[in-house]
Protein backbone atom coordinates (compact mmCIF):
# COMPACT_ATOMS: atom_id res chain seq x y z
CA UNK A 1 0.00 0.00 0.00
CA UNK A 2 1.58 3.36 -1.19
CA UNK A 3 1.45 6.16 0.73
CA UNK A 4 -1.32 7.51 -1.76
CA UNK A 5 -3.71 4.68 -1.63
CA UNK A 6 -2.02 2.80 -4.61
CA UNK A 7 -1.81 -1.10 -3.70
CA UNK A 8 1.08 -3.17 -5.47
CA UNK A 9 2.25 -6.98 -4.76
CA UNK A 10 5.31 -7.82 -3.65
CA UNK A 11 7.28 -10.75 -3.40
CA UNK A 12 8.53 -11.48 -0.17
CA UNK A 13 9.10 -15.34 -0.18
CA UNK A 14 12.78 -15.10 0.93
CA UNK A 15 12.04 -13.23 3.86
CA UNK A 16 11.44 -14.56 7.76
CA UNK A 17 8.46 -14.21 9.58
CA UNK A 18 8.49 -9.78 10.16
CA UNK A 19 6.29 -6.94 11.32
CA UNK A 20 5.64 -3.96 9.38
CA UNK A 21 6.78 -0.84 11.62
CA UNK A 22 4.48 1.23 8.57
CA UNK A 23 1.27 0.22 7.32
CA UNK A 24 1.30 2.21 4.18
CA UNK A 25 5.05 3.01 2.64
CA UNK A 26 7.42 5.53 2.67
CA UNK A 27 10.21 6.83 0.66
CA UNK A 28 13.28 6.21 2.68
CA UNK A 29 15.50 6.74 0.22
CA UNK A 30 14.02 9.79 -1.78
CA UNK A 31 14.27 7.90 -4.88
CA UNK A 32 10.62 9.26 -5.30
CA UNK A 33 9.22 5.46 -4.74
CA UNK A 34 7.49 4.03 -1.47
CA UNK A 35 9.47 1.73 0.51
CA UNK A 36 8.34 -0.88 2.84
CA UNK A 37 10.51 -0.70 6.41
CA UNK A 38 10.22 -4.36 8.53
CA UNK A 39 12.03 -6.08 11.58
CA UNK A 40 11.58 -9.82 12.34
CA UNK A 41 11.44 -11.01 16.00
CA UNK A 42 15.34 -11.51 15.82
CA UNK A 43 16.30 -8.26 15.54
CA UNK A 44 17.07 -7.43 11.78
CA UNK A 45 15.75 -4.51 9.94
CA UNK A 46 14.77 -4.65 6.22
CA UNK A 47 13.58 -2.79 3.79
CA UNK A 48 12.51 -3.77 -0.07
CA UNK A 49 14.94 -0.38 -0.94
CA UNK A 50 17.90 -2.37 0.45
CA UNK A 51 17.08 -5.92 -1.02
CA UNK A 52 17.69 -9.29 1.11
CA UNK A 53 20.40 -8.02 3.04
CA UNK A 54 19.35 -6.37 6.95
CA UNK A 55 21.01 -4.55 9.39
CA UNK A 56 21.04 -6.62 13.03
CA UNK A 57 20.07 -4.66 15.70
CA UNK A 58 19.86 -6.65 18.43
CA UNK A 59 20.84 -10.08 20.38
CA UNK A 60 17.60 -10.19 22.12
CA UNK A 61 14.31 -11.32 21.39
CA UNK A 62 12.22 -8.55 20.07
CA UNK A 63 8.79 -7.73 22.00
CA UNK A 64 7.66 -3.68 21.15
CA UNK A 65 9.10 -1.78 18.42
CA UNK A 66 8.26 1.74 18.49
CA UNK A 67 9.58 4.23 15.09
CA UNK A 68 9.42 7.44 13.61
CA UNK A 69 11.35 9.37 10.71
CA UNK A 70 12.78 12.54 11.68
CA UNK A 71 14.54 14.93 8.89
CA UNK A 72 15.30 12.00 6.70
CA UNK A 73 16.91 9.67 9.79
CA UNK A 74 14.75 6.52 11.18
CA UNK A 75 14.08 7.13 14.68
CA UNK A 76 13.85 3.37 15.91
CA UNK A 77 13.34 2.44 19.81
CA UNK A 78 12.86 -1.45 20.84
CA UNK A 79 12.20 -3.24 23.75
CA UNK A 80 13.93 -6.71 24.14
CA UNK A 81 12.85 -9.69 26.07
CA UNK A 82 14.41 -8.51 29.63
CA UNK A 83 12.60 -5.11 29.25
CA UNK A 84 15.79 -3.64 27.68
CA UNK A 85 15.35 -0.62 25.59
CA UNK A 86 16.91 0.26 22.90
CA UNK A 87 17.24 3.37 20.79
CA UNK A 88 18.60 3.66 17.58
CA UNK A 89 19.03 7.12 14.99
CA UNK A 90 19.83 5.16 11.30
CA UNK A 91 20.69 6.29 8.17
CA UNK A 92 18.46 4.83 5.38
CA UNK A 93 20.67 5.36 2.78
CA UNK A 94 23.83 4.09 3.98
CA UNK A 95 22.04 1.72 6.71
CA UNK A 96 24.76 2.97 9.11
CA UNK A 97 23.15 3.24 12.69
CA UNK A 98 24.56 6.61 13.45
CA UNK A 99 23.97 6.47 17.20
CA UNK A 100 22.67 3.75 20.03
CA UNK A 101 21.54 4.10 23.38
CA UNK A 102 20.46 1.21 26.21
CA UNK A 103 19.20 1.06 29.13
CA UNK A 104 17.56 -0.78 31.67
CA UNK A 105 14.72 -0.59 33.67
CA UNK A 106 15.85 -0.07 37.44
CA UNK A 107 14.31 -3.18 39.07
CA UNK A 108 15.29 -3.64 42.76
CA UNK A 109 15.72 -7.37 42.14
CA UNK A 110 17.20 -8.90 39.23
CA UNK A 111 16.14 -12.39 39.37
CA UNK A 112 13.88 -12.56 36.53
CA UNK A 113 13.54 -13.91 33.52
CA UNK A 114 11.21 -11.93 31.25
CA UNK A 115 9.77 -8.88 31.55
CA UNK A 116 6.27 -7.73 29.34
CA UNK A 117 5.95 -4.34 27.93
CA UNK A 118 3.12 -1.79 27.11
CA UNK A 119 3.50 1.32 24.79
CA UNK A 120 1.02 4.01 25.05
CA UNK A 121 1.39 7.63 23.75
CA UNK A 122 3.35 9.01 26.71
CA UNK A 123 4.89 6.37 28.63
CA UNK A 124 6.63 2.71 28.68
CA UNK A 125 5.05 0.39 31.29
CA UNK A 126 7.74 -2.66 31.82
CA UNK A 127 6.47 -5.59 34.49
CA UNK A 128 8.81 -8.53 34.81
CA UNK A 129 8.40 -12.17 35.55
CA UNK A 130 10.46 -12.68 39.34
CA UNK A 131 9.14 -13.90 42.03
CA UNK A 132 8.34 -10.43 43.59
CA UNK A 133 7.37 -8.87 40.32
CA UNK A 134 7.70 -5.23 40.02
CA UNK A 135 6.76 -2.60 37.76
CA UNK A 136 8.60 0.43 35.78
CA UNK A 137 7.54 3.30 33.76
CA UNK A 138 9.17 6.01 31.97
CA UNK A 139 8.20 8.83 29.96
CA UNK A 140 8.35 8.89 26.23
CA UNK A 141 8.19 11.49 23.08
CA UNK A 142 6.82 9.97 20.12
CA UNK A 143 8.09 12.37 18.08
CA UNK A 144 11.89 11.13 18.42
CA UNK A 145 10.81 7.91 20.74
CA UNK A 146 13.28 9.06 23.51
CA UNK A 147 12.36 10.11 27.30
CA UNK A 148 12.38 13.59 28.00
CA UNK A 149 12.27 15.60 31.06
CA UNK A 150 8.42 15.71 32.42
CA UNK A 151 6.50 16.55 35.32
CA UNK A 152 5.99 12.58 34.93
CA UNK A 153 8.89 10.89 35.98
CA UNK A 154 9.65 7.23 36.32
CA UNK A 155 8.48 5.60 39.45
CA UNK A 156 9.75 1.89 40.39
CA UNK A 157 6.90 -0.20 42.65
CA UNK A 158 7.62 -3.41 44.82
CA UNK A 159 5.19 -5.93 46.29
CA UNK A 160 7.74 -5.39 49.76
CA UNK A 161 6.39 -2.92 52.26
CA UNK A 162 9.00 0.27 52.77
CA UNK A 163 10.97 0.18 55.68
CA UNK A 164 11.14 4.13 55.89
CA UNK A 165 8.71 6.95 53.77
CA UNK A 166 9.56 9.73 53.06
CA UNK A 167 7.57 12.93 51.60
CA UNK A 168 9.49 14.90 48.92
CA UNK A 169 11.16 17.76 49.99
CA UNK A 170 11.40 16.60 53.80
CA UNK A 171 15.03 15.59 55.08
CA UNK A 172 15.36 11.71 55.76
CA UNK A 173 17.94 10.94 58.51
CA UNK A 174 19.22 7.43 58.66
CA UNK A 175 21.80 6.95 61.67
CA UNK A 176 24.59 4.24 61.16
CA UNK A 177 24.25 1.78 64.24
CA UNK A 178 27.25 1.30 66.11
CA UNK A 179 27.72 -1.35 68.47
CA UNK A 180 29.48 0.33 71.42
CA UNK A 181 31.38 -3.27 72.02
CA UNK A 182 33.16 -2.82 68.87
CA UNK A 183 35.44 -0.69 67.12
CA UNK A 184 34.18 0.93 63.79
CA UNK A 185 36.58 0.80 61.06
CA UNK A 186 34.53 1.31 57.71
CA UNK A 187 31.48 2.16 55.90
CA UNK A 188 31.58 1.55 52.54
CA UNK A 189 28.31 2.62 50.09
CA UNK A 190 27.21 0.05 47.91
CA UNK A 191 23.89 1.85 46.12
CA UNK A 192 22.49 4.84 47.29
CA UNK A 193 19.94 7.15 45.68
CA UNK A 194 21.20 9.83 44.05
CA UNK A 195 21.92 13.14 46.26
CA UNK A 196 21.84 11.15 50.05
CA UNK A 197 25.01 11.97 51.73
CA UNK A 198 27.48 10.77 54.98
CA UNK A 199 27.48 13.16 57.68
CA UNK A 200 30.81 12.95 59.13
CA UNK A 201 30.01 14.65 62.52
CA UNK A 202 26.57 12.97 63.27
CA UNK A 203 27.79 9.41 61.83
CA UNK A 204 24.64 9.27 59.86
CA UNK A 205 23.28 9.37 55.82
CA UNK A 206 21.12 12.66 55.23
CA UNK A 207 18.90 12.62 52.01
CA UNK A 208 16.27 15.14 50.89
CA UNK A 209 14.13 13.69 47.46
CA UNK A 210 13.05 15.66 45.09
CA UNK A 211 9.61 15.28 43.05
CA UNK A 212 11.73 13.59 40.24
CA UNK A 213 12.46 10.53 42.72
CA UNK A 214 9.17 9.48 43.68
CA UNK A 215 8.66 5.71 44.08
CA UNK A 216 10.64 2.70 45.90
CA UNK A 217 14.52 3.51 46.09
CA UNK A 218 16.62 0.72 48.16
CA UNK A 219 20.35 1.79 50.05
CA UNK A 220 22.87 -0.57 50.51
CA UNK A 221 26.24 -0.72 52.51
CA UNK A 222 28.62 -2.37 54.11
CA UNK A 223 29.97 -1.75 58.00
CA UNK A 224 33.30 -3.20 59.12
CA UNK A 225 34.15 -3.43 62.54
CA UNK A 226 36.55 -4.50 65.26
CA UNK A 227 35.81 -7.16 68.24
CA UNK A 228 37.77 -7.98 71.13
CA UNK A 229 37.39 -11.38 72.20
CA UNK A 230 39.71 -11.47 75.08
CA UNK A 231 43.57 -11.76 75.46
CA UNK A 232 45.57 -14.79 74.32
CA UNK A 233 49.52 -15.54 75.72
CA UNK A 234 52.45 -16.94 73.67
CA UNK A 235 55.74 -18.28 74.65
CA UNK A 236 58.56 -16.95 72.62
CA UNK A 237 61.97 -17.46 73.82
CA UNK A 238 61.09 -18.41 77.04
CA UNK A 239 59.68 -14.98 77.50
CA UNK A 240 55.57 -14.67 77.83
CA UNK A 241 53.77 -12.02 75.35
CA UNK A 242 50.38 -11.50 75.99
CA UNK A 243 48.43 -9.96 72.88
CA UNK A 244 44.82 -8.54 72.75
CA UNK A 245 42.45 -11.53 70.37
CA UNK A 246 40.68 -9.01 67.79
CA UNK A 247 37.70 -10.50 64.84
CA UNK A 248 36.78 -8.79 61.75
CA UNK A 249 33.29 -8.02 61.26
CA UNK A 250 31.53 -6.97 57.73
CA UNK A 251 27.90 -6.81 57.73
CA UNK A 252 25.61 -5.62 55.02
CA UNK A 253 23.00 -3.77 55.49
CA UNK A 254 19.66 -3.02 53.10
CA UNK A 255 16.31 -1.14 53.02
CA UNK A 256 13.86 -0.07 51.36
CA UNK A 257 12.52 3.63 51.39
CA UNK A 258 9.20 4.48 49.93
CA UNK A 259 9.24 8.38 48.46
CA UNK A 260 5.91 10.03 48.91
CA UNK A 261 3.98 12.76 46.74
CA UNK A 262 1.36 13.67 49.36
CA UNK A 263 -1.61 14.45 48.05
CA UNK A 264 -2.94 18.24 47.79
CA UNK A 265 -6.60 18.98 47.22
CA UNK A 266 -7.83 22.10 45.31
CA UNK A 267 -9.81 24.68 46.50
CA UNK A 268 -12.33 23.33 49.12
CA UNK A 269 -15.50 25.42 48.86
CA UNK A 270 -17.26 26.46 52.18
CA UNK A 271 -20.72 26.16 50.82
CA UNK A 272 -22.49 24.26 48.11
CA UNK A 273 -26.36 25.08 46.92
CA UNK A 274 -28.53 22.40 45.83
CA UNK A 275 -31.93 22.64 43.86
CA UNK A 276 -34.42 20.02 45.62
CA UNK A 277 -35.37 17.81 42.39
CA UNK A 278 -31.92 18.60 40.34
CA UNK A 279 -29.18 16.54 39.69
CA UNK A 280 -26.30 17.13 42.10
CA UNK A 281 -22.49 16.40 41.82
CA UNK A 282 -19.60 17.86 44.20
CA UNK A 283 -16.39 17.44 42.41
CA UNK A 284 -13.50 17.29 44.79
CA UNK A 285 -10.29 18.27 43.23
CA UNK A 286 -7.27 16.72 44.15
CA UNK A 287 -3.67 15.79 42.87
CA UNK A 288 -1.32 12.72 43.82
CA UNK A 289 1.68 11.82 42.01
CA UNK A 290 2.69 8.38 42.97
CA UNK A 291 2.57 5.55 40.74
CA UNK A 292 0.32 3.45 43.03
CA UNK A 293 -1.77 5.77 44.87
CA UNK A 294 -4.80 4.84 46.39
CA UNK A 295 -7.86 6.65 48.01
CA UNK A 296 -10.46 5.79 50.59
CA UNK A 297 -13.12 7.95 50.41
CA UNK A 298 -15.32 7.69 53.84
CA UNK A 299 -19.24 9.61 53.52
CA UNK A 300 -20.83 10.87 56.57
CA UNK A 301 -24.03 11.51 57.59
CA UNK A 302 -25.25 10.06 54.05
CA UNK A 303 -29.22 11.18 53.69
CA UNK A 304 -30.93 8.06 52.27
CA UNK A 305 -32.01 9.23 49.13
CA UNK A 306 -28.54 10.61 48.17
């Protein structure tokens, strides 16, 4: 199908199973003629303006293919079996992909095998397959399929319940507990969210979130200490040395912090009129920004023919 409603066979026996990222054609190589652009479900892209031969994109299993053409480039984002994305900017004359990106959706846990994806207009939903399966989203522009900087931002979940929350803008204090029986020697970070600091004088990690890091956010780290375990004596020379017995302690140490948006109604009128025998509605307006909010709404005093 042309791009003007013209309809043309073509013969396509030599190629594997594909999709058709465009329904109708398009001239991708300005030779004034529709082209037909295609990707199978291992990862090569073809076109009928480049003959039998395709350009491998990925090593992964296909699942969502999103595309656009932007000022003569192809525009091409997919999401692989693992939830992977992938975005590519490719020349359609030369086939040269000009520039990749990847990246990953932040999971807390890794063990999983597969993850599912959904592509609306404005975001990428990614759930995986683990045992506790969690979900991702990110924002997206369909004009070049990349994310761009929203008041939407991505927000991981977790079926685990927080071990700290958190309300944007409010400091979080976490103090490092030191058993007074043993001598601290390190702290070393293993993931922290991005901006939560060591305060040297308070021996404690200080973190204030912002509205971009809303969502489930796990810290990590490791605390190595010193324990006396009594003295020991040695015979060296016929002469006695007593030394102090010391163990090395390394313990890791993990939670989970939930990041709260909390929620801000809209102007709350102080009276409402109501016509006896007319239809009445009170809309409450109210905004909450977290991924997985939820609302109880309690009515009291209910008349019982409301």
């Amino acid at each position: 199908i042309y791009s003007d409603g013209k309809e043309e066979k073509a013969n396509l026996s030599d190629y594997p199973h594909f999709s058709l990222l465009y329904n109708k054609g398009v001239d991708i190589n300005f030779d004034g003629s529709d082209d037909l652009l295609m990707i199978d479900k291992n990862g090569n892209l073809m076109s009928n303006a480049w003959g039998l031969e395709a350009t491998t994109l990925s090593n992964n299993t296909i699942h969502n293919i999103m595309l656009t053409l932007d000022n003569g480039l192809i525009q091409l984002n997919t999401i692989n079996q693992l939830g992977g994305i992938d975005h590519y900017t490719i020349d359609p004359l030369t086939k040269s992909i000009l520039t990749s990106e990847h990246k990953l959706p932040e999971f807390t846990r890794p063990e999983y095998t597969e993850a599912y994806s959904l592509v609306t207009e404005n975001s990428i939903f990614i759930i995986n397959n683990g045992k506790n399966a969690e979900f991702w989203d990110s924002p997206l522009a369909l004009e070049l399929m990349t994310a761009i900087p929203s008041t939407i931002y991505s927000q991981k979940t977790s079926p685990d319940s927080p071990d700290y929350v958190v309300n944007i803008d409010d400091i979080f204090i976490h103090p490092i507990e030191l058993d007074t029986n043993r001598e601290f020697l390190n702290f070393t970070e293993e993931n922290l969210p991005i901006g939560m600091e060591f305060n040297l004088a308070d021996v404690q990690l200080e973190w204030m979130p912002n509205k971009s890091q809303l969502g489930f956010h796990e810290f990590s780290y490791f605390l190595e200490q010193r324990e006396k375990e009594g003295l020991e004596m040695e015979i060296e020379n016929d002469k006695k040395l007593v030394s102090q017995r010391e163990k090395l302690l390394e313990e890791k140490n993990t939670f989970l912090i939930y990041v709260n948006d909390p929620v801000k109604f809209g102007t709350v009128e102080n009276s409402l009129m109501i016509v006896n025998e007319k239809p009445f509605e009170w809309i409450i307006p109210f905004n909450d920004d977290n991924i997985d909010a939820s609302f109880k709404f309690h009515i009291m005093g209910l008349n019982e023919n409301a």
